[in-house]
PDB file of N, CA and C in Angstrom:
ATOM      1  N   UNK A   1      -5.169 -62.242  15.333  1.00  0.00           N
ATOM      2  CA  UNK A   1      -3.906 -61.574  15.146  1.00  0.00           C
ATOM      3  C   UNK A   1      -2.867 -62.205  16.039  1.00  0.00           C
ATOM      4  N   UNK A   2      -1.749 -62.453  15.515  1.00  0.00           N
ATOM      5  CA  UNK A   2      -0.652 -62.983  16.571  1.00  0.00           C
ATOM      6  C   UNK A   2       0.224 -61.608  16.803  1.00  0.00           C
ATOM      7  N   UNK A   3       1.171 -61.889  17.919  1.00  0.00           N
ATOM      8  CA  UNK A   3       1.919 -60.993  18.858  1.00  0.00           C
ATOM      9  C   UNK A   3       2.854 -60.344  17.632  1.00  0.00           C
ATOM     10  N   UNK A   4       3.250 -60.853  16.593  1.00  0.00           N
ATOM     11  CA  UNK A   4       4.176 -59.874  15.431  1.00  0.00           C
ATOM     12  C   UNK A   4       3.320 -59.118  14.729  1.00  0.00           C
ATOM     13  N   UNK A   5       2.238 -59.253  14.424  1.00  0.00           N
ATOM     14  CA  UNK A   5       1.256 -58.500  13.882  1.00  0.00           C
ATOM     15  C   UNK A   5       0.830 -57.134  14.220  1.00  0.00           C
ATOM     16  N   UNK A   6       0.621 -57.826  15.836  1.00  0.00           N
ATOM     17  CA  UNK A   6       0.384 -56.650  16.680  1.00  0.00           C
ATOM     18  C   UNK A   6       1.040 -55.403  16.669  1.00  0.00           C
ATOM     19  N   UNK A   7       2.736 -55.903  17.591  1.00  0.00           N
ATOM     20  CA  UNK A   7       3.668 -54.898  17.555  1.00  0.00           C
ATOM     21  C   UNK A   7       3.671 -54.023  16.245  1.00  0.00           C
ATOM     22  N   UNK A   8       3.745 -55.180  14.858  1.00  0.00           N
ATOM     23  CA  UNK A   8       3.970 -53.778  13.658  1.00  0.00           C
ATOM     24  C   UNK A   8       2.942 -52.768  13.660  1.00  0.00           C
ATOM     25  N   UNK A   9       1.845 -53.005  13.912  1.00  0.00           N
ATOM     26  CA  UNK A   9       0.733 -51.938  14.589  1.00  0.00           C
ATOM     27  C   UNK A   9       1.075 -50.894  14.965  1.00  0.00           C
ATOM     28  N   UNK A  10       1.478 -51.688  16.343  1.00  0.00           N
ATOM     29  CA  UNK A  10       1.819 -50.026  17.273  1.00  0.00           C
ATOM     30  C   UNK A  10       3.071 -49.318  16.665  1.00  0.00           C
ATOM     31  N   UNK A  11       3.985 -50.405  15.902  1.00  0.00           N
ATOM     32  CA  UNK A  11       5.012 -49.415  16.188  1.00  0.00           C
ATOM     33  C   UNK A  11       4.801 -48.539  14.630  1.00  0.00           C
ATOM     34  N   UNK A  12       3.760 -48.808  13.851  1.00  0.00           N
ATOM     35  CA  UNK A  12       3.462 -48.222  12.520  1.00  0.00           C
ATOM     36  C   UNK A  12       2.519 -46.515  13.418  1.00  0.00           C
ATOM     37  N   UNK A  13       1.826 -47.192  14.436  1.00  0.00           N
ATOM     38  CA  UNK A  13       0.992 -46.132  14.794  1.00  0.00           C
ATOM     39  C   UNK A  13       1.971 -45.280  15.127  1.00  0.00           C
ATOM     40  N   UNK A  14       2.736 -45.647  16.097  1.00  0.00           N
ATOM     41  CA  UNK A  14       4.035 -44.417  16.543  1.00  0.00           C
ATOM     42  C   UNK A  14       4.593 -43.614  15.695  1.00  0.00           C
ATOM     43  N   UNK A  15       5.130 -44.338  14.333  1.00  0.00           N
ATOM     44  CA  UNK A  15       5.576 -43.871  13.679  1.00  0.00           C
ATOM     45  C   UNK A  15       4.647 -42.558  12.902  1.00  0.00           C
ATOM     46  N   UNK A  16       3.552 -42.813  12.498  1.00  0.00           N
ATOM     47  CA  UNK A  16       2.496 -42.050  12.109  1.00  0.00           C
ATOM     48  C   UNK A  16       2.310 -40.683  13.092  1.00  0.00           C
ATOM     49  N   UNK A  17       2.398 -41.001  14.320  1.00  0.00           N
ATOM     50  CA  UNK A  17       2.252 -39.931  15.532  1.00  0.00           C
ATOM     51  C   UNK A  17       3.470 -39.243  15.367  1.00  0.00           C
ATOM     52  N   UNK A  18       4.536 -39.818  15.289  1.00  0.00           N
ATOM     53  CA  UNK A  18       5.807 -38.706  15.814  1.00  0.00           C
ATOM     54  C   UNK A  18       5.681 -38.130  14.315  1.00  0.00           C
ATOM     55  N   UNK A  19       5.298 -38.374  13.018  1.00  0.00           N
ATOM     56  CA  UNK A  19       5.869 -37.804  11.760  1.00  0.00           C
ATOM     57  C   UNK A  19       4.528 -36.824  11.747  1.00  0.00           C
ATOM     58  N   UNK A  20       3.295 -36.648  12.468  1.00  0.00           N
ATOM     59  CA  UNK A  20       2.326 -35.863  12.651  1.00  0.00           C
ATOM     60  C   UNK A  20       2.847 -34.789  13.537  1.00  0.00           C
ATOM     61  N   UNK A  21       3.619 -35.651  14.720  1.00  0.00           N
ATOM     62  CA  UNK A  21       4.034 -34.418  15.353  1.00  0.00           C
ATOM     63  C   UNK A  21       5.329 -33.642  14.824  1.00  0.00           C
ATOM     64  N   UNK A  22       5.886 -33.970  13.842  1.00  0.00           N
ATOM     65  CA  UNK A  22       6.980 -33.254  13.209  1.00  0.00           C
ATOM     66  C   UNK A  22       6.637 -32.566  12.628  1.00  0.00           C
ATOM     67  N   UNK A  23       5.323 -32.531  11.934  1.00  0.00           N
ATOM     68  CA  UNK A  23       4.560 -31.641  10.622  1.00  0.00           C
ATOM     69  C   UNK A  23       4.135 -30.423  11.518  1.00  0.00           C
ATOM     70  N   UNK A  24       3.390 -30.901  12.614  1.00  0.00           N
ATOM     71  CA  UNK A  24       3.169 -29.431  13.546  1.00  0.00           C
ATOM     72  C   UNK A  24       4.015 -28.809  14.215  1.00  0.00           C
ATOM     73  N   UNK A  25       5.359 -29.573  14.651  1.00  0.00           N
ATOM     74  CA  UNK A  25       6.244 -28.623  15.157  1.00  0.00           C
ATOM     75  C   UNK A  25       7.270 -28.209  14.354  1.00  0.00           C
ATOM     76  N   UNK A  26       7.191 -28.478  13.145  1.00  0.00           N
ATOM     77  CA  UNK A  26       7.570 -27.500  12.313  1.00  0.00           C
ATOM     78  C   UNK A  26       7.023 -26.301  11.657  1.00  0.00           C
ATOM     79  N   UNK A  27       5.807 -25.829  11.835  1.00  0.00           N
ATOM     80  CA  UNK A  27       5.231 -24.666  11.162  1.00  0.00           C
ATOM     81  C   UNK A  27       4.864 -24.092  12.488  1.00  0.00           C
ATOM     82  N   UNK A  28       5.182 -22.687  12.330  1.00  0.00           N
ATOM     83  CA  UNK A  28       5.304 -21.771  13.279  1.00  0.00           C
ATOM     84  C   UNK A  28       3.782 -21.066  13.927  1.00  0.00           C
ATOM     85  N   UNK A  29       4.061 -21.017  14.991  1.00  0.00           N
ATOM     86  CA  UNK A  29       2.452 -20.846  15.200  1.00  0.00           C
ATOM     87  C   UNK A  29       1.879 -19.527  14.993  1.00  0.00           C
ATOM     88  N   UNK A  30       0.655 -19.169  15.083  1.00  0.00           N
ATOM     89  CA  UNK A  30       0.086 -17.844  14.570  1.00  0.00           C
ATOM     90  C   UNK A  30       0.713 -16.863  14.598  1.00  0.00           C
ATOM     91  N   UNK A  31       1.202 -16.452  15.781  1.00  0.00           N
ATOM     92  CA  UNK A  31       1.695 -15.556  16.174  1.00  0.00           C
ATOM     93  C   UNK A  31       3.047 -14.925  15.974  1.00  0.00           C
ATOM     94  N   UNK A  32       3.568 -16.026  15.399  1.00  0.00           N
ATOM     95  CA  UNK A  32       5.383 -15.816  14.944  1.00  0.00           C
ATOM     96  C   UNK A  32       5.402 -15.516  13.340  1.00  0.00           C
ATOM     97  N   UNK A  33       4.347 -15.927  13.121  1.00  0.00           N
ATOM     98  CA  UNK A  33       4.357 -15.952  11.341  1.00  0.00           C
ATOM     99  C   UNK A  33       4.775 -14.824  10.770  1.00  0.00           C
ATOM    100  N   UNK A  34       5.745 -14.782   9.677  1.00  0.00           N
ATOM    101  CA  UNK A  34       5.636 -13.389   8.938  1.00  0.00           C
ATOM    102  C   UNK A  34       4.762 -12.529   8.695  1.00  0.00           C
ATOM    103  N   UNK A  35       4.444 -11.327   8.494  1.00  0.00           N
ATOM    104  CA  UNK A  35       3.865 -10.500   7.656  1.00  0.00           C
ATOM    105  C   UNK A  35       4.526  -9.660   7.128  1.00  0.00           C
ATOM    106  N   UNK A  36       3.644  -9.530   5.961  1.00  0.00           N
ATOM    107  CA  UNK A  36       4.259  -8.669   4.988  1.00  0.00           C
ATOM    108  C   UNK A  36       3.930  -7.296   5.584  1.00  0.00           C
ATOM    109  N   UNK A  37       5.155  -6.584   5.841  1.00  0.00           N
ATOM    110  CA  UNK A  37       4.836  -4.540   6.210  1.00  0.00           C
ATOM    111  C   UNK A  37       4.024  -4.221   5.381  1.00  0.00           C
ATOM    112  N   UNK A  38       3.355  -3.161   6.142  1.00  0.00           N
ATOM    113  CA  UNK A  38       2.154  -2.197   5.442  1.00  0.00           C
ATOM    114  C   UNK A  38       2.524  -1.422   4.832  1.00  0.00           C
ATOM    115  N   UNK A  39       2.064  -0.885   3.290  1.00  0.00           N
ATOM    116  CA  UNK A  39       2.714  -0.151   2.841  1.00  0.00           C
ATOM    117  C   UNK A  39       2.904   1.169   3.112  1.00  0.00           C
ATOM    118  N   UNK A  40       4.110   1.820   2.895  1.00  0.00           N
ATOM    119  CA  UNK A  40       4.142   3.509   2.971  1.00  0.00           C
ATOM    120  C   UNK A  40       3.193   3.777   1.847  1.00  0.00           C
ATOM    121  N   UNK A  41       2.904   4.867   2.826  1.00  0.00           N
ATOM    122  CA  UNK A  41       2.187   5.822   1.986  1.00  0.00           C
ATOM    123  C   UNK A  41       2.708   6.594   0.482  1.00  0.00           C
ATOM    124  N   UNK A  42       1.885   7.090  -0.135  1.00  0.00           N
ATOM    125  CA  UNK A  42       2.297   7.470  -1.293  1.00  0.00           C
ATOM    126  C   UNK A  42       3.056   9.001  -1.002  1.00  0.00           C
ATOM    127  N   UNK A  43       3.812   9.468  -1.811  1.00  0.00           N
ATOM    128  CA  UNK A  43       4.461  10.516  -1.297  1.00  0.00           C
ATOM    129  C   UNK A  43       2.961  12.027  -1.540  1.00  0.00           C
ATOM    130  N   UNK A  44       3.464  12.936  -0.531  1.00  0.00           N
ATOM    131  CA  UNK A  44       2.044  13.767  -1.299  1.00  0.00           C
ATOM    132  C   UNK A  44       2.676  14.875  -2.132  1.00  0.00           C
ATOM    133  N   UNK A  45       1.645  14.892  -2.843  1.00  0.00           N
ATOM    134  CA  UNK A  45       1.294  15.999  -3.953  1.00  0.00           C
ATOM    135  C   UNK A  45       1.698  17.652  -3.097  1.00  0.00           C
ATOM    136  N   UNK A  46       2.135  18.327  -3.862  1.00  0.00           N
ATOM    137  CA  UNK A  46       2.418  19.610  -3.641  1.00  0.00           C
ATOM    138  C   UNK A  46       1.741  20.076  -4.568  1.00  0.00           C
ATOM    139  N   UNK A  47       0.749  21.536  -3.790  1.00  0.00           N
ATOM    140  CA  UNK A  47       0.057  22.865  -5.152  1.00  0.00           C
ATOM    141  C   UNK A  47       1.023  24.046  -4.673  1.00  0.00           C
ATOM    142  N   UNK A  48       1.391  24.304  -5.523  1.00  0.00           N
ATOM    143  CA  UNK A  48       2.295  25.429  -5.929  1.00  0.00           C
ATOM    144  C   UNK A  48       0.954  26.573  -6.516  1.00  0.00           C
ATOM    145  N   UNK A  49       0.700  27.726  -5.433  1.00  0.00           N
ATOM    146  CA  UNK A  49      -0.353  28.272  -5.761  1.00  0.00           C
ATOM    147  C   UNK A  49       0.545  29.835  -6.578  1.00  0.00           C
ATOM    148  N   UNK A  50      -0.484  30.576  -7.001  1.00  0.00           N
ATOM    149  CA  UNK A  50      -0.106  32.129  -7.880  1.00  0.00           C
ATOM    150  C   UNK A  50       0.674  32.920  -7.039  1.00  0.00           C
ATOM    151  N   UNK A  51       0.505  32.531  -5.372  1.00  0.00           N
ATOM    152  CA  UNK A  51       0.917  33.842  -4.814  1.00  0.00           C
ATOM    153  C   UNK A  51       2.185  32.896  -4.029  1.00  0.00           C
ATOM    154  N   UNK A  52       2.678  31.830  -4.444  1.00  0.00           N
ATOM    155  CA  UNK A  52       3.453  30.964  -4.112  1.00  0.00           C
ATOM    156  C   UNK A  52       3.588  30.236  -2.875  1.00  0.00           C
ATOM    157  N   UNK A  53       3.032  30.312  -2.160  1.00  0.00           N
ATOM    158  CA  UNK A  53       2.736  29.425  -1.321  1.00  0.00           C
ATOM    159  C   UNK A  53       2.192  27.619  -1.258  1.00  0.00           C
ATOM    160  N   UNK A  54       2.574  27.054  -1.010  1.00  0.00           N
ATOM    161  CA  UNK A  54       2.730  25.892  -0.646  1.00  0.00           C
ATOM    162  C   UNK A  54       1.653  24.994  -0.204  1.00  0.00           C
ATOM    163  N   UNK A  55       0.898  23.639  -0.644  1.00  0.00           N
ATOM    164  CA  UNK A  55       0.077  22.763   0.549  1.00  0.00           C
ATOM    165  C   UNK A  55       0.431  21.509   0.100  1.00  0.00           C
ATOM    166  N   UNK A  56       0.546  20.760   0.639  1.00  0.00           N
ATOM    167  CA  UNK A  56       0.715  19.232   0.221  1.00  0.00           C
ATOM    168  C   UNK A  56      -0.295  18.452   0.734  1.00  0.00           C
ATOM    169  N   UNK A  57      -0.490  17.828  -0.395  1.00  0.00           N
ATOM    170  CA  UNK A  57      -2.073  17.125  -0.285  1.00  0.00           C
ATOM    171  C   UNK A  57      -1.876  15.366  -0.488  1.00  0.00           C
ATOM    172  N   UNK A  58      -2.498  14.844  -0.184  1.00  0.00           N
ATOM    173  CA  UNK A  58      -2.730  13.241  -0.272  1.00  0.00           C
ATOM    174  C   UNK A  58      -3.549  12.464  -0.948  1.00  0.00           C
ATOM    175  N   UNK A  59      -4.559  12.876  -1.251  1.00  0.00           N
ATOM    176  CA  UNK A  59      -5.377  12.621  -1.859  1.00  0.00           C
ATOM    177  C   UNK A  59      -6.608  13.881  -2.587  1.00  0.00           C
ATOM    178  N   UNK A  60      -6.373  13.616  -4.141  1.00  0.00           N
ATOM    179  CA  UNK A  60      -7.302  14.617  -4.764  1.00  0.00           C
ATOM    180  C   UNK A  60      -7.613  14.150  -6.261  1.00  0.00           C
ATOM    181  N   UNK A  61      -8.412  14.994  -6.647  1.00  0.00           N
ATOM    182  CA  UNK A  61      -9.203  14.627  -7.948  1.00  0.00           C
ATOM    183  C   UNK A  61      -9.354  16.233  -8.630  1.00  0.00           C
ATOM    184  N   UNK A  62      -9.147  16.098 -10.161  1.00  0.00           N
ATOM    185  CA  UNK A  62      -8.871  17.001 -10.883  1.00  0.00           C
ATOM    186  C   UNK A  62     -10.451  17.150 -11.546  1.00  0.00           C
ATOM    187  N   UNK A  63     -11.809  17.934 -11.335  1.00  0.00           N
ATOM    188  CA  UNK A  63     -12.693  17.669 -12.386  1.00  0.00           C
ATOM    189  C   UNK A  63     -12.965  19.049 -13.087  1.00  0.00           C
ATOM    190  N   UNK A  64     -13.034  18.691 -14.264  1.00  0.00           N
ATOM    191  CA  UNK A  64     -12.845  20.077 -14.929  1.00  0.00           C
ATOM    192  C   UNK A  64     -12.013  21.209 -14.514  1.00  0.00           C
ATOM    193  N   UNK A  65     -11.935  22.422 -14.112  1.00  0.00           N
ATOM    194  CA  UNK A  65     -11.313  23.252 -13.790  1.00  0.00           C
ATOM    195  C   UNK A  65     -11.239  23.349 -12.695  1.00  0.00           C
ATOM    196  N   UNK A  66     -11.137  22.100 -11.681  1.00  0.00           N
ATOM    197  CA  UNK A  66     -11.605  22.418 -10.077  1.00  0.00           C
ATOM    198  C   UNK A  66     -10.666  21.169  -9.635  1.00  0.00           C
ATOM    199  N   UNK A  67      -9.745  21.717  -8.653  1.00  0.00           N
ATOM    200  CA  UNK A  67      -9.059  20.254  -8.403  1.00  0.00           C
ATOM    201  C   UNK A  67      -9.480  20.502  -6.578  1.00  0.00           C
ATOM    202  N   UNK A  68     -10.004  18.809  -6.150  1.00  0.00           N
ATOM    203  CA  UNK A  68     -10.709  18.742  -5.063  1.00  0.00           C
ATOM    204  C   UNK A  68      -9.777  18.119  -3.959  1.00  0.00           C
ATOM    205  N   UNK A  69      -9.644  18.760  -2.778  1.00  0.00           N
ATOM    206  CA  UNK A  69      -8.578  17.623  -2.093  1.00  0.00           C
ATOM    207  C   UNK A  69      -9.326  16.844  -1.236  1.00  0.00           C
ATOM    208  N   UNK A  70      -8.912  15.432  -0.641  1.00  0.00           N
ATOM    209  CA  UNK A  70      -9.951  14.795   0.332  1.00  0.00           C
ATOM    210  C   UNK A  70      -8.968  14.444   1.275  1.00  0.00           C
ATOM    211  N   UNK A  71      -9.223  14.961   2.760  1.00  0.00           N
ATOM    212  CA  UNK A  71      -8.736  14.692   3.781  1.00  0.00           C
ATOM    213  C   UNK A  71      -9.878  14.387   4.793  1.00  0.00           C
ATOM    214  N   UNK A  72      -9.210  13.331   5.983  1.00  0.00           N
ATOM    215  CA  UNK A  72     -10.461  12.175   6.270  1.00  0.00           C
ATOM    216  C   UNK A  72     -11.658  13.455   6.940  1.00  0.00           C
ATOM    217  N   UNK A  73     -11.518  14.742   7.252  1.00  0.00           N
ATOM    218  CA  UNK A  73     -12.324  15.593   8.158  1.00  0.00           C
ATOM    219  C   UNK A  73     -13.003  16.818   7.623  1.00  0.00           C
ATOM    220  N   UNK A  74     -11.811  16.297   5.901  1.00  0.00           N
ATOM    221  CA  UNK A  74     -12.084  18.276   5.524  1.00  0.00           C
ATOM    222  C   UNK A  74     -11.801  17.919   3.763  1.00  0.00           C
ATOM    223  N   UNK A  75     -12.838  18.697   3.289  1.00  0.00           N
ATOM    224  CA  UNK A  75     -13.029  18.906   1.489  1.00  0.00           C
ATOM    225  C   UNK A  75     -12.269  19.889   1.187  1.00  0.00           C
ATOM    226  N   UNK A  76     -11.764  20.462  -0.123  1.00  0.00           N
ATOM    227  CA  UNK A  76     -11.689  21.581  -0.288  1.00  0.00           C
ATOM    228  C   UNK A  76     -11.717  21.850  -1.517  1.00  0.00           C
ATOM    229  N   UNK A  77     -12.272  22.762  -2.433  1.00  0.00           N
ATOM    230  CA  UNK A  77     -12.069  23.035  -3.611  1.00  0.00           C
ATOM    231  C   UNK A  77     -11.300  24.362  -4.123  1.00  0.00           C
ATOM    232  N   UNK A  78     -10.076  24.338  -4.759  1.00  0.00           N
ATOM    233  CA  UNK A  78      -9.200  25.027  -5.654  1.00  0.00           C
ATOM    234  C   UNK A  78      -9.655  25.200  -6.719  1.00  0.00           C
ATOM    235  N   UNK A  79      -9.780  26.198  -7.279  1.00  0.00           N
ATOM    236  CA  UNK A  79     -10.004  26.574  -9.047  1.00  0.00           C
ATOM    237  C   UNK A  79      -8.343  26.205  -9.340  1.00  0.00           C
ATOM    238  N   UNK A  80      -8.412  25.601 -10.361  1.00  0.00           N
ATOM    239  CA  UNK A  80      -7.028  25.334 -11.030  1.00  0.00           C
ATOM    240  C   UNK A  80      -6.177  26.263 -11.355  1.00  0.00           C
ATOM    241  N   UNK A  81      -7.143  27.906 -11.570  1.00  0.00           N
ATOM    242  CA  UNK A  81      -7.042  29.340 -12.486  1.00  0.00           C
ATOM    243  C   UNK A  81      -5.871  29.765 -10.813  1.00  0.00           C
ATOM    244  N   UNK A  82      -6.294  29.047  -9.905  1.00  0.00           N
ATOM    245  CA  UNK A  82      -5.292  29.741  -8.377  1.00  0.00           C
ATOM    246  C   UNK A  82      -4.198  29.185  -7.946  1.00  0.00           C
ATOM    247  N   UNK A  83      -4.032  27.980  -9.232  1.00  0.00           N
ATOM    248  CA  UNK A  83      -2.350  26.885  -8.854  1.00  0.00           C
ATOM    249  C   UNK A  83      -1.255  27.696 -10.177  1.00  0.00           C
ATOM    250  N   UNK A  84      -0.385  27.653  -9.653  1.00  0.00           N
ATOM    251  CA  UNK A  84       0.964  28.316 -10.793  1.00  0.00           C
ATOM    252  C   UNK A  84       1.237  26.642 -10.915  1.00  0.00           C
ATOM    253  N   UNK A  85       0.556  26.423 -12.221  1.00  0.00           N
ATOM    254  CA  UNK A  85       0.554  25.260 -12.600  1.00  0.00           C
ATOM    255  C   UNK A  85       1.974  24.391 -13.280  1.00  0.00           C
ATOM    256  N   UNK A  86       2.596  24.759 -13.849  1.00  0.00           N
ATOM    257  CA  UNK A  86       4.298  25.319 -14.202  1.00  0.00           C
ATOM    258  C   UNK A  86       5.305  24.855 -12.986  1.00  0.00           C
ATOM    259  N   UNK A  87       5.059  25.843 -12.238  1.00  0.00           N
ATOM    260  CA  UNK A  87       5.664  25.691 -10.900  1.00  0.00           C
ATOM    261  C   UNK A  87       4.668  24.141  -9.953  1.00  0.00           C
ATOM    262  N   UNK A  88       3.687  24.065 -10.129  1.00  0.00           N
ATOM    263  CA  UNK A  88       3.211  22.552  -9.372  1.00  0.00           C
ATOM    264  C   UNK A  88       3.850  21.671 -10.245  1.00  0.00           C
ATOM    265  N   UNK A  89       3.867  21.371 -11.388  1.00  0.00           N
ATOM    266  CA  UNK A  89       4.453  20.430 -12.250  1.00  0.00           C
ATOM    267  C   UNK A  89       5.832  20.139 -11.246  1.00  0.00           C
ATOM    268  N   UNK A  90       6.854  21.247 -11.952  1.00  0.00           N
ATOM    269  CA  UNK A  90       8.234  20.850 -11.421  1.00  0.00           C
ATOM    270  C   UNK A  90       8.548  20.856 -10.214  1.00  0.00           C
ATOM    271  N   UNK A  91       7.684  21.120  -9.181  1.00  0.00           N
ATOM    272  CA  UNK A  91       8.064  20.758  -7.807  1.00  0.00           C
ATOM    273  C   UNK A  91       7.872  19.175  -7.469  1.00  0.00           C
ATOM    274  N   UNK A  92       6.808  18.538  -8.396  1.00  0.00           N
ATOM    275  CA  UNK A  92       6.553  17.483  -8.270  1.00  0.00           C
ATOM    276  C   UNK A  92       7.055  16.678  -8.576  1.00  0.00           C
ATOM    277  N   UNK A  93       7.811  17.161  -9.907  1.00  0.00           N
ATOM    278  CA  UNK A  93       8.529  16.170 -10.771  1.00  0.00           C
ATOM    279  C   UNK A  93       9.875  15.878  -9.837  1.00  0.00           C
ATOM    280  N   UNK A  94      10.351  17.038  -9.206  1.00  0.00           N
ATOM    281  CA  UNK A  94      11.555  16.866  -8.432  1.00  0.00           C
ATOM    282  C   UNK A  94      11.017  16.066  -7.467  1.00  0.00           C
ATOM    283  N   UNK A  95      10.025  15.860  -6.645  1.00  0.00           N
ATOM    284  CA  UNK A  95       9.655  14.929  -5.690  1.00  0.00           C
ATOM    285  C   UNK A  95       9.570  13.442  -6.451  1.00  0.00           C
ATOM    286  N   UNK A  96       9.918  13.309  -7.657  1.00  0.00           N
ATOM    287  CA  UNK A  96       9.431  12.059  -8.302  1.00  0.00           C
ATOM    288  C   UNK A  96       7.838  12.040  -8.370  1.00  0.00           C
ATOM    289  N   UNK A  97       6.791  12.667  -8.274  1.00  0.00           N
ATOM    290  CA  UNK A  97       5.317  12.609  -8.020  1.00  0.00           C
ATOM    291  C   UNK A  97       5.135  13.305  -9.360  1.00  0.00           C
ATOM    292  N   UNK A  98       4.413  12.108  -9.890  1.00  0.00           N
ATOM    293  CA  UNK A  98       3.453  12.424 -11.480  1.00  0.00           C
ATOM    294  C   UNK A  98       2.175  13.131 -11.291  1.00  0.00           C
ATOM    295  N   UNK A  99       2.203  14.847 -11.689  1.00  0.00           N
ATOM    296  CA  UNK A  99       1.262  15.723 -11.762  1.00  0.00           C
ATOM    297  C   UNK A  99       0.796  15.764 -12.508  1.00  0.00           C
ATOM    298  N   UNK A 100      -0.536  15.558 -13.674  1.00  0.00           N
ATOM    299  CA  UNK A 100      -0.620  16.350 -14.562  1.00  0.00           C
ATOM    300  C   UNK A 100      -1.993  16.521 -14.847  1.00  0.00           C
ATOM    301  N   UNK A 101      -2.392  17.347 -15.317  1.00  0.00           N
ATOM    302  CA  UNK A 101      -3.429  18.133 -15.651  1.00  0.00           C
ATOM    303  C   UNK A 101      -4.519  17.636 -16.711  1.00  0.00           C
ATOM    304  N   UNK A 102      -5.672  16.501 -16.682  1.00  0.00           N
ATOM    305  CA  UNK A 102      -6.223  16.277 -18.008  1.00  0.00           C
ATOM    306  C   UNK A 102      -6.559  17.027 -18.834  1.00  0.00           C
ATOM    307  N   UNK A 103      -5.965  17.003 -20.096  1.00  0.00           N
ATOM    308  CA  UNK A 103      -6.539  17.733 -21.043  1.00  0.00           C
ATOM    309  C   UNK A 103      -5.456  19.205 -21.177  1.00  0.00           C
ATOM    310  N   UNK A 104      -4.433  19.587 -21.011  1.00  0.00           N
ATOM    311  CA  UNK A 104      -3.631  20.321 -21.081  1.00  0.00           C
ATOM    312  C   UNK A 104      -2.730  19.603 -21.713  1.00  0.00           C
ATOM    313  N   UNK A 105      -2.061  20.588 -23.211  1.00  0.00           N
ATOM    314  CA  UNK A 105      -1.142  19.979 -23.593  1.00  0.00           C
ATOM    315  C   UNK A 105       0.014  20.192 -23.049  1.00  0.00           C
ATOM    316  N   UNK A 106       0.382  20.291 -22.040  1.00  0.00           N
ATOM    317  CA  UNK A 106       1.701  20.759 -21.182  1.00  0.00           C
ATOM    318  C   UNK A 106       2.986  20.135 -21.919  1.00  0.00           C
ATOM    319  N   UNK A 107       4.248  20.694 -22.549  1.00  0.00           N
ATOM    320  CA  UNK A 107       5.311  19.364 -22.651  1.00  0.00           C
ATOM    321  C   UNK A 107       4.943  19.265 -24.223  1.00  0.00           C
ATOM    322  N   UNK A 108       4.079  19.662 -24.870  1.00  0.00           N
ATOM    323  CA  UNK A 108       3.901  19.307 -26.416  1.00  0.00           C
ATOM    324  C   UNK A 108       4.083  20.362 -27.038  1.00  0.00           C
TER     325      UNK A 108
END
């Protein structure tokens, strides 16, 4: 190899190094990176019971005539026959929260 050979070498290697080091100091390191926010929660459900009183629930399941609520410590089961079902609808609907009852023709 002669002495022009050489230099284009190094100065190809340099070049290779600083455009390596441009690639890493341009992307942000772990810790700065975006994330996407966690989502809010879903809004909760309101039972509008017979004797009018109030619970708002978060999570539940409707099976047959028994609607079940699940909270992380505590079960509970409602007969459906003990929600003023009418009145749970439109409290919900005003919350924007889709209630409805399988198998009831409610609305038809």
């Amino acid at each position: 190899m002669n002495a022009q050979s050489l230099e284009e070498q190094r100065t190809r290697a340099q070049d290779n190094q600083q455009g390596d080091q441009d690639v890493y100091a341009r992307s942000a390191p772990p810790s700065t990176r975006e994330v996407d926010p966690p989502a809010a929660p879903a809004p909760a459900t309101v039972l509008v019971f017979r004797d009018q009183h109030k619970q708002e629930v978060q999570n539940y399941a409707i099976v047959g005539r028994t609607l079940w609520t699940f909270a992380p410590q505590h079960t509970q089961k409602i007969p459906l026959s003990d929600l003023d079902l009418p009145a749970t609808t439109k409290a919900n609907d005003e919350r924007g929260v889709d209630f409805r009852v399988p198998g009831s023709n409610e609305g038809q």
